[in-house]
Protein backbone atom coordinates (compact mmCIF):
# COMPACT_ATOMS: atom_id res chain seq x y z
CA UNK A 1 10.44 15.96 17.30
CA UNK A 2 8.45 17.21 20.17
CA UNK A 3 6.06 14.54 22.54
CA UNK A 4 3.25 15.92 21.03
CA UNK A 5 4.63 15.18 17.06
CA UNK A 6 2.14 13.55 14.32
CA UNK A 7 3.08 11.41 11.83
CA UNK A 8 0.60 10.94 8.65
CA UNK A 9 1.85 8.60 6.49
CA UNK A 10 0.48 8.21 2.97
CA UNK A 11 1.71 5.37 0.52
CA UNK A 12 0.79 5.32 -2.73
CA UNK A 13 1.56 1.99 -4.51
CA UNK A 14 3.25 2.31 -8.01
CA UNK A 15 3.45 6.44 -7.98
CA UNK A 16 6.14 6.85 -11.35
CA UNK A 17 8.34 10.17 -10.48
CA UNK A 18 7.90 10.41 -14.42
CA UNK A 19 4.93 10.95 -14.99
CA UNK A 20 4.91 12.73 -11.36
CA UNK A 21 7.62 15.48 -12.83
CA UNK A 22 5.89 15.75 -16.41
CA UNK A 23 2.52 16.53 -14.66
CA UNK A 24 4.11 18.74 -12.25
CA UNK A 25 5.09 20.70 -14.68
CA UNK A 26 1.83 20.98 -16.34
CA UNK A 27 0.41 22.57 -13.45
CA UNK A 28 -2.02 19.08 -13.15
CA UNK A 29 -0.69 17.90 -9.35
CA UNK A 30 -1.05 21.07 -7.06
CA UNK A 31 -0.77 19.15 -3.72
CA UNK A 32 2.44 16.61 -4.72
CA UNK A 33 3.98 20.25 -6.29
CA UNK A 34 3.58 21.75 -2.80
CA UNK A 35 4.38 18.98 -0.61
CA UNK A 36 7.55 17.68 -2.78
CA UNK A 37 9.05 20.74 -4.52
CA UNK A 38 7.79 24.13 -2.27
CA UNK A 39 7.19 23.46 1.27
CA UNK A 40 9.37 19.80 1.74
CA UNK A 41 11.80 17.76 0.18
CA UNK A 42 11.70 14.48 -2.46
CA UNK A 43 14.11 12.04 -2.98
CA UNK A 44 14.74 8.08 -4.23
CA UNK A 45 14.91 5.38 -2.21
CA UNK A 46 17.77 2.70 -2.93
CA UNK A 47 16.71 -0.16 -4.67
CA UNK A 48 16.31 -3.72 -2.61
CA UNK A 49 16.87 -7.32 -3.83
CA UNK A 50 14.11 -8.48 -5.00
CA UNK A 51 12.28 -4.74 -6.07
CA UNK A 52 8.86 -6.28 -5.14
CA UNK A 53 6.33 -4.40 -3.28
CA UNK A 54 5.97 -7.37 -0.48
CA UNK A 55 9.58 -6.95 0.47
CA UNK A 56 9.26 -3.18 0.11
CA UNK A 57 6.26 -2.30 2.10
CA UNK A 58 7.53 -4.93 5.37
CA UNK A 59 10.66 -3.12 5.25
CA UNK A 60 9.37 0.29 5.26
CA UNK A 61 6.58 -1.21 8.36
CA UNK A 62 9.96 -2.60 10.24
CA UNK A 63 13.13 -0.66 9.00
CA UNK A 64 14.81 -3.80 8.21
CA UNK A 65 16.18 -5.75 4.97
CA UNK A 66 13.86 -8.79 3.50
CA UNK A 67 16.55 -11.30 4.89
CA UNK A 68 15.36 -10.24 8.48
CA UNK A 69 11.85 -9.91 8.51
CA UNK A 70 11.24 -13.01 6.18
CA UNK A 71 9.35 -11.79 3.24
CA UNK A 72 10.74 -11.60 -0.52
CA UNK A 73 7.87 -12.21 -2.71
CA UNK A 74 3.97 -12.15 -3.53
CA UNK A 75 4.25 -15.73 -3.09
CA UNK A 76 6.48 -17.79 -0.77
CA UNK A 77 7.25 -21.62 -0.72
CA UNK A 78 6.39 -24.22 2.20
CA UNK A 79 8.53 -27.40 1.82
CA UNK A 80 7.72 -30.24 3.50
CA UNK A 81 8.30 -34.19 2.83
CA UNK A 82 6.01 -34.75 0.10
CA UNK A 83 5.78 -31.53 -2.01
CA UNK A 84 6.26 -27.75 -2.32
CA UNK A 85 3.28 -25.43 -1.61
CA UNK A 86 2.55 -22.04 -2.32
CA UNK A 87 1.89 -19.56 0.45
CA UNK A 88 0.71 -16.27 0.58
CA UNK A 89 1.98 -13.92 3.06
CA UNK A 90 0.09 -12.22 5.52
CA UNK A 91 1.12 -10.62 8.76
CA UNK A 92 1.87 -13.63 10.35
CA UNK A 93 4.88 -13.67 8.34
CA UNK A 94 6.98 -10.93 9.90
CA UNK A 95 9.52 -11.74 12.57
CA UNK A 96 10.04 -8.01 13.79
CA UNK A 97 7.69 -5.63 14.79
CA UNK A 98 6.67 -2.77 12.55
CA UNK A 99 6.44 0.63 13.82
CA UNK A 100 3.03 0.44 15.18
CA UNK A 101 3.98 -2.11 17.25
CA UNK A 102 6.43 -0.47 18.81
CA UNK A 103 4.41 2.48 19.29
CA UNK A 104 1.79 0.14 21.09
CA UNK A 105 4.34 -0.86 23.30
CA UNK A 106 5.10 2.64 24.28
CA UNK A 107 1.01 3.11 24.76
CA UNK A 108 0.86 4.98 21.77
CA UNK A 109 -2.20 4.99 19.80
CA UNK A 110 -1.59 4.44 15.84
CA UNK A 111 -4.41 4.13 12.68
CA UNK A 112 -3.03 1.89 9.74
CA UNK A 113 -5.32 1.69 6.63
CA UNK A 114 -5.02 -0.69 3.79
CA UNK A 115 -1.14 -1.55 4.61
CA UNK A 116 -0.03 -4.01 2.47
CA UNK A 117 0.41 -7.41 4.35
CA UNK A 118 -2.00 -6.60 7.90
CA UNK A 119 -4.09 -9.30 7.23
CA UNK A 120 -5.20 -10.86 9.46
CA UNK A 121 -5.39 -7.57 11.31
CA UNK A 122 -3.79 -8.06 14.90
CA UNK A 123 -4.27 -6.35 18.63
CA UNK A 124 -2.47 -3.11 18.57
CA UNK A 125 -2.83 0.07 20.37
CA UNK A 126 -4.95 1.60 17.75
CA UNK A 127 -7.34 0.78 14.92
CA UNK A 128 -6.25 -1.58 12.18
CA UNK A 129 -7.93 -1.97 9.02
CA UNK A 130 -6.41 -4.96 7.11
CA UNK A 131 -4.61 -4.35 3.10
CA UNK A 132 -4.24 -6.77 0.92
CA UNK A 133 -3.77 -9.82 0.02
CA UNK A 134 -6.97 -10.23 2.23
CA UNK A 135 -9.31 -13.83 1.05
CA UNK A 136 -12.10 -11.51 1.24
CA UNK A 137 -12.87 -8.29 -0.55
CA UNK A 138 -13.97 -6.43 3.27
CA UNK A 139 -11.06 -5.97 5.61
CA UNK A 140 -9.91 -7.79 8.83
CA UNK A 141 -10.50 -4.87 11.84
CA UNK A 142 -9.12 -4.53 14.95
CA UNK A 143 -10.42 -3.86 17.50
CA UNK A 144 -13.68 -6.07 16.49
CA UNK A 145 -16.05 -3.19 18.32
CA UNK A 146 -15.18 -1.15 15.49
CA UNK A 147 -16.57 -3.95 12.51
CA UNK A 148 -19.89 -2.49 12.45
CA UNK A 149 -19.45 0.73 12.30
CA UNK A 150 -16.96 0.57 9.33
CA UNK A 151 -19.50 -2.11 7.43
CA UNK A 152 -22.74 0.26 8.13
CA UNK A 153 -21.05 3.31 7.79
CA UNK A 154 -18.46 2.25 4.69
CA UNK A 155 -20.60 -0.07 3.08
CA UNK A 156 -19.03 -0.24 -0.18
CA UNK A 157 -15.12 0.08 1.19
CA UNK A 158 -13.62 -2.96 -0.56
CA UNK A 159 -10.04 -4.22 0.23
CA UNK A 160 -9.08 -3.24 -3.05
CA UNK A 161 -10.03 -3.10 -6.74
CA UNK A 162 -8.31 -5.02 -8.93
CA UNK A 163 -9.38 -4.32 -12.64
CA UNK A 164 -9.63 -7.40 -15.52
CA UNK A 165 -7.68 -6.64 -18.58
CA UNK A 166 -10.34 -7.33 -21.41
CA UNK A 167 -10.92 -5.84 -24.50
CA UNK A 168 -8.90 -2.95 -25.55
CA UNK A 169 -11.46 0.00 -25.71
CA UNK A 170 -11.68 3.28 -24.32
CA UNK A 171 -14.80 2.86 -22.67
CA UNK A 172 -13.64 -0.23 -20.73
CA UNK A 173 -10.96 1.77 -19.85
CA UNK A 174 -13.01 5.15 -18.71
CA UNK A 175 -15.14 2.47 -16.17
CA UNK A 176 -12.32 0.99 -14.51
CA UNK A 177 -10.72 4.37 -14.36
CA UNK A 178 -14.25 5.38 -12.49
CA UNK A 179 -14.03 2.88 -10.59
CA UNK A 180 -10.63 3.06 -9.70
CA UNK A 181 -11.14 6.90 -8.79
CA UNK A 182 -14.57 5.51 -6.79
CA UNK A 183 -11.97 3.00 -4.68
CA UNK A 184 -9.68 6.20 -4.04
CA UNK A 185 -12.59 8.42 -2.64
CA UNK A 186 -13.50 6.05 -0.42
CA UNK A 187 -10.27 4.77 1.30
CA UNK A 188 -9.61 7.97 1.94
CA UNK A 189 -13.36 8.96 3.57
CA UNK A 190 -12.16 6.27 6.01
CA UNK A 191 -9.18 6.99 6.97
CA UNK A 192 -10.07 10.67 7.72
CA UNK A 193 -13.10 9.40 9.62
CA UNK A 194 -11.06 7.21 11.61
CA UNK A 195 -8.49 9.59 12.49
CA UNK A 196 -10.86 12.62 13.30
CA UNK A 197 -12.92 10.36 15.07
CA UNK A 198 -10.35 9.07 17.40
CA UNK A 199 -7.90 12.29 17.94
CA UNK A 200 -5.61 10.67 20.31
CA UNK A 201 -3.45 9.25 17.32
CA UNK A 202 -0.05 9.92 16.70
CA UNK A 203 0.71 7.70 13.42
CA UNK A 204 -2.17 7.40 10.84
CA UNK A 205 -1.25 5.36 7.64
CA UNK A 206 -2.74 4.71 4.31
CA UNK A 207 -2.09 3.38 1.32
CA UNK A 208 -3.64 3.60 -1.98
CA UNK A 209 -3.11 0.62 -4.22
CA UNK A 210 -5.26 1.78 -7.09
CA UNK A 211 -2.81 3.57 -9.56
CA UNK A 212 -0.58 0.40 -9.45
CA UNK A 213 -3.50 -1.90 -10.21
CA UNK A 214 -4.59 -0.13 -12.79
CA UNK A 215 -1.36 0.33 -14.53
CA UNK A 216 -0.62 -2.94 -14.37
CA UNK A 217 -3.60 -3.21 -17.14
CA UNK A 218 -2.93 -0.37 -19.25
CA UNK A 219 0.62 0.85 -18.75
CA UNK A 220 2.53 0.53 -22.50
CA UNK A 221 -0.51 -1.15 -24.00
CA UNK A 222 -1.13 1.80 -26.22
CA UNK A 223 -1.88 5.66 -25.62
CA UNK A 224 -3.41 5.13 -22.79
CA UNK A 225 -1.91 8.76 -20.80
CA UNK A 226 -5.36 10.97 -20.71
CA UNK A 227 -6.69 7.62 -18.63
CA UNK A 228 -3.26 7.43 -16.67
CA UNK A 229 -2.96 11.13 -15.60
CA UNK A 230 -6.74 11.15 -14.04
CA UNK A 231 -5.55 8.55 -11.47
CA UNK A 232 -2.72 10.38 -10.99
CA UNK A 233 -4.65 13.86 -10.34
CA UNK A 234 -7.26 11.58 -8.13
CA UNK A 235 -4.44 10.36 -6.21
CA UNK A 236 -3.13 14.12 -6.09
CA UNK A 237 -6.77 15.48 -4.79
CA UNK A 238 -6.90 12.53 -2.08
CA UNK A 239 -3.77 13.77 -0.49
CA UNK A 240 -4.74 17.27 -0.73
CA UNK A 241 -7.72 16.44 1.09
CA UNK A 242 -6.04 14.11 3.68
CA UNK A 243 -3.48 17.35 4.55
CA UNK A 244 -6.18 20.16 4.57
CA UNK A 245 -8.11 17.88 6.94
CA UNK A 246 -5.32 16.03 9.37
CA UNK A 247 -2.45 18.50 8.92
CA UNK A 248 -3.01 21.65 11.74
CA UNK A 249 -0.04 23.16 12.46
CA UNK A 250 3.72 22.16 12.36
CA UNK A 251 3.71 19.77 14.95
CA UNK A 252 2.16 17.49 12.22
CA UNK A 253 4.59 15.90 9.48
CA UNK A 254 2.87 14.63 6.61
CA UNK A 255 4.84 12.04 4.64
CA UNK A 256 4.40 10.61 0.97
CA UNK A 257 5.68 7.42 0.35
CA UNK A 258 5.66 4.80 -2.84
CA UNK A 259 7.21 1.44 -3.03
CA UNK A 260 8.20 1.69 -6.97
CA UNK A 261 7.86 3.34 -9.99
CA UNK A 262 6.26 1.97 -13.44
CA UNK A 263 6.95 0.42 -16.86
CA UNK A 264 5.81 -1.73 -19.28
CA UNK A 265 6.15 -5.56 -17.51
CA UNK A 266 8.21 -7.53 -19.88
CA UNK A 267 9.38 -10.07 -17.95
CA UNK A 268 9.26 -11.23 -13.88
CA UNK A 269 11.91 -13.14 -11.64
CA UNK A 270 9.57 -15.46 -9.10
CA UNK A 271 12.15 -16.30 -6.27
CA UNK A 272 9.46 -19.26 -5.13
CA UNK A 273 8.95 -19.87 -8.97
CA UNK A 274 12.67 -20.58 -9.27
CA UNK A 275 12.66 -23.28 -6.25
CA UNK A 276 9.83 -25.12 -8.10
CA UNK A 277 11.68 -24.65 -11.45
CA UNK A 278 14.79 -26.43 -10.31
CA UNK A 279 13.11 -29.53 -9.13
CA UNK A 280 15.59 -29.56 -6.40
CA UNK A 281 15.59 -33.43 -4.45
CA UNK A 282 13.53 -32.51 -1.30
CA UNK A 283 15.69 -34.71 0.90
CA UNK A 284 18.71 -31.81 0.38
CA UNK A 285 15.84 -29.04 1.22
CA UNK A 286 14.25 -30.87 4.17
CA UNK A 287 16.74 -33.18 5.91
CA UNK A 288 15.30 -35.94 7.87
């Protein structure tokens, strides 16, 4: 790579290669067609213990195994004396530095969007707008200067939509496919407004969490596939869009990237669930 290499890096939480290869082959996702199976190159990632999307997304940030930069689940445990306490973690939990931080370091100016785990956001050289888990549904930002312009301009950009699993009817399911589709449009507004706005960048991530949420409600409840392969094709226009607008000549690599793929939940290993579970004497965990 060159000095003056670009590195656009789009994650797409949940993206099934599946249902990516059966609509593929229906003719249904033009841009993943071009980007994975014409003009680039797809492959698998290996599989890390545990398969969770925390672990996942922190190592992609940092390059590094969960055992080194300290985060295995949605959850994590706090032990002290008296009891054991749930924890959520945020970006105070990583003991490495993830690529943007080593870019800052180097005085290179990065964009990060909705990555999992950046709340709160933190100083970098760049702009960060904070993913989830976030306790509120608008984003930390750094730099603060740039709050009110994202809340005036983006005034319905939301951290991220999580749909309710109700009632099981097709019109439930066509709103929070809308609204899912709504929560795609606009992530993606941003982070080409950001990144055209402020040229000097040489990383710019997003990621979309909305096809995971929403399988997570109606993957294997029933035929639920004309629902399923909108997302899919919304996800597939967003990146279209994101390449015809940031991509401008070769010196620009455009990367798609997806923690997992998808099926029907039937059962889930909690590493902090286990800890509580076994009851263990706290005088063993916490010596004194």
């Amino acid at each position: 790579m060159s000095k003056d290499t670009r590195v656009v890096l789009v994650g797409v939480d949940g993206l099934d290669p599946l249902i990516v290869d059966r609509l593929v082959k229906n003719g249904k996702l033009p841009r993943i067609e071009k980007l994975f199976y014409q003009d680039g190159i797809v492959g698998k990632i290996r599989v890390m213990v545990p398969p969770l999307s925390p672990p996942i997304w922190f190592s992609y940030a940092t390059g590094l195994m969960p055992y080194q930069h300290n985060v295995y689940d949605f959850i994590d445990c706090k032990v002290d004396n008296t009891s054991i306490k749930d924890i959520i973690p945020t970006s105070k939990f990583l003991r490495r530095k993830a690529i943007w931080d080593y870019l800052s370091i180097a005085g290179i100016f990065s964009i990060v969007v909705n990555y999992p785990f950046t709340y709160p956001a933190y100083p970098i050289k760049g702009i960060m707008v904070s993913g989830f888990p976030c306790p509120y549904k608008k984003p930390d930002i750094w730099p603060p200067s740039l709050r009110e312009y994202i809340h005036k301009n983006f005034p319905k950009y939301e951290v991220e939509y999580i749909p309710i699993l109700k009632e099981n009817e097709r019109n439930y399911l066509r709103r929070i496919l809308s609204n899912s589709i709504r929560s795609i449009i606009e992530r993606k507004k941003l982070f080409v407004k950001l990144a055209k706005r402020n040229e000097n960048w040489r990383l710019a991530t997003l990621v979309f969490t909305e096809l995971d949420r929403l399988q997570h409600i109606i993957y294997g409840l029933y035929d639920c596939s004309e629902e399923l392969y909108k997302i899919y094709e919304a996800i597939d226009k967003s990146l279209s869009d994101i390449f015809n607008e940031l991509v401008r000549d070769e010196e620009t690599i455009f990367i798609v990237l997806s923690d997992h793929g998808f099926e029907k939940l039937l059962t889930k290993v909690s590493l902090p669930a286990i800890i509580k579970g076994l009851r263990l004497d706290l005088d063993v965990l916490v010596p004194t």
